[in-house]
Protein backbone atom coordinates (compact mmCIF):
# COMPACT_ATOMS: atom_id res chain seq x y z
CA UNK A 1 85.37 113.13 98.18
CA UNK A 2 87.14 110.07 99.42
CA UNK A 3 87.86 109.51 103.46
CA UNK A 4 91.23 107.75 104.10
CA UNK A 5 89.26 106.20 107.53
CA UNK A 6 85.74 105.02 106.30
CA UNK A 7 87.18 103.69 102.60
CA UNK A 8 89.37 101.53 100.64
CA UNK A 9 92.19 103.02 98.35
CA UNK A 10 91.77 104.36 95.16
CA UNK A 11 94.15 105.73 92.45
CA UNK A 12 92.71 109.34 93.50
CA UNK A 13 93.86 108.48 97.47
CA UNK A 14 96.76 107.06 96.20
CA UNK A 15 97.62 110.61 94.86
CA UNK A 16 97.79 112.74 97.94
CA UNK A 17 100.18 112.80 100.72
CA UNK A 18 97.94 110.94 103.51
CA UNK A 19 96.73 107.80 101.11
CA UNK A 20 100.44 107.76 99.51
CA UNK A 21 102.10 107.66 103.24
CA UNK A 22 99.41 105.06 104.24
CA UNK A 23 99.83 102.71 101.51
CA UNK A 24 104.01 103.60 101.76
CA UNK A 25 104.11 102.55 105.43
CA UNK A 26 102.02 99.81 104.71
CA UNK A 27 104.44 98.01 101.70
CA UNK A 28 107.37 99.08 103.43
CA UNK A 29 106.51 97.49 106.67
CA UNK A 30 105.80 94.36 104.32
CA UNK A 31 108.81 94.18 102.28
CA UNK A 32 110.70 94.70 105.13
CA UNK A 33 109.75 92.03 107.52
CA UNK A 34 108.76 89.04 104.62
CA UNK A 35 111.74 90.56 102.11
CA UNK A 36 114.36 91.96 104.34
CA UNK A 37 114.69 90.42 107.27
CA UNK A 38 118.66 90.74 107.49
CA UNK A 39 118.78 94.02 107.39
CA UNK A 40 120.30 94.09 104.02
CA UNK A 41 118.61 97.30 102.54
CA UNK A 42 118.10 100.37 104.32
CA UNK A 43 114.26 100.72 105.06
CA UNK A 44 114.50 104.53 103.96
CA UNK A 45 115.38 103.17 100.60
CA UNK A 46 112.66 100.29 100.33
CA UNK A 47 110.30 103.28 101.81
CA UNK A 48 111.28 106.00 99.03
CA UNK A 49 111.52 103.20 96.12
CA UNK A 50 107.48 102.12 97.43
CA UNK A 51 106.67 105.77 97.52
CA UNK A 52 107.86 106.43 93.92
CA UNK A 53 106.29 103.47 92.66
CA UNK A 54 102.88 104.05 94.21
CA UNK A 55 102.72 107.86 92.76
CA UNK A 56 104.07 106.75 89.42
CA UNK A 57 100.89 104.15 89.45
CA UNK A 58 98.65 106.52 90.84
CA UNK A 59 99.30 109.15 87.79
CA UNK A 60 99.18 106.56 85.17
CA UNK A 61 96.16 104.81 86.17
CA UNK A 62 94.18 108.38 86.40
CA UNK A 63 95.79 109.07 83.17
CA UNK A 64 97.55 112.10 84.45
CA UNK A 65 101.43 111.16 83.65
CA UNK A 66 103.29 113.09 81.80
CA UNK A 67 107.17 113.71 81.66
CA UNK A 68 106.71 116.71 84.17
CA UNK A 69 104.39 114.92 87.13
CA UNK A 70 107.30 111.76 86.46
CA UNK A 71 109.92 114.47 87.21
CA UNK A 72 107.67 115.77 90.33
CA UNK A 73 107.34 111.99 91.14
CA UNK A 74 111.23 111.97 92.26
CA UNK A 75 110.47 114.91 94.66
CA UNK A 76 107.23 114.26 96.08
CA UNK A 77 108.37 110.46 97.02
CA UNK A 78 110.67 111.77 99.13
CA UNK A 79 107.58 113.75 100.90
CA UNK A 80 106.13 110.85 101.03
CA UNK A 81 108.69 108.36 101.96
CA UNK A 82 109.89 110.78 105.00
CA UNK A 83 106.28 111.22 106.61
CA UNK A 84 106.29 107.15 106.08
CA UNK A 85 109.37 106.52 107.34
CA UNK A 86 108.50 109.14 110.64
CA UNK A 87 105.49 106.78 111.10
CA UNK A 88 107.29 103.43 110.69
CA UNK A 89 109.72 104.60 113.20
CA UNK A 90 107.23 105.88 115.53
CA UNK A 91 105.95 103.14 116.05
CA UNK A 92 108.07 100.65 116.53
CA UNK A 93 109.30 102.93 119.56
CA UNK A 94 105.35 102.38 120.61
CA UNK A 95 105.78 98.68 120.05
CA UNK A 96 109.30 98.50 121.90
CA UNK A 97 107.71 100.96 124.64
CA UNK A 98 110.93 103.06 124.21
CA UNK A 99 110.73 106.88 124.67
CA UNK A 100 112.92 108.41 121.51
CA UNK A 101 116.61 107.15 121.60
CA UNK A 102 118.23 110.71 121.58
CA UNK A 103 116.01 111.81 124.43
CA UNK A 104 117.13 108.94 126.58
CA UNK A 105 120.74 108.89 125.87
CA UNK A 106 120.87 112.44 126.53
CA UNK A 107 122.48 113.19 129.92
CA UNK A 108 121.14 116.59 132.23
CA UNK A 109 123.47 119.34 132.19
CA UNK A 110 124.76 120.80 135.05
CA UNK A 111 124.92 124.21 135.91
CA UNK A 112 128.71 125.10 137.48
């Protein structure tokens, strides 16, 4: 059994949720700062478009695609792309040093 932490990818990694979101994050980060540095293309959409791409590669180079894991493909990207996209944004707010936007825009209520 592969470890995401002590090993490269593989097509098998590639297949499940953790090495998907890993390698998603990773080309999204990519194509967005070398690719897309105006902005032009909402990062959700480079993120989902990576995520179906990597699972459609990971099924045909283990030789399990067929027309019903293709169809599952469309669903599970989004999985995928939204636990990438969570990380993404995560941390730039580390990298900015920003608590979460909503949380600091929020103002206290008052009691009357």
């Amino acid at each position: 059994m592969n470890n995401l932490l002590d090993s490269f990818f593989t097509w098998e990694m590639l297949g499940s949720l953790a090495g998907a979101a890993a390698a998603t994050g990773l080309v999204t980060a990519f194509i967005d700062a070398f690719f897309n540095s105006r902005g032009q293309i909402p990062t959700q959409v480079i993120s989902y478009f990576s995520a179906f791409g990597i699972l459609l590669l990971s099924l045909s180079f283990t030789g399990t695609l067929s027309l019903g894991a293709g169809v599952l493909c469309i669903l599970n990207a989004l999985v995928v792309s939204s636990t990438a996209s969570g990380t993404i944004a995560g941390a730039r707010r580390l990298m900015r040093g920003k608590e979460d936007s909503r949380a600091v825009q929020r103002s206290p209520r008052t009691i009357s």
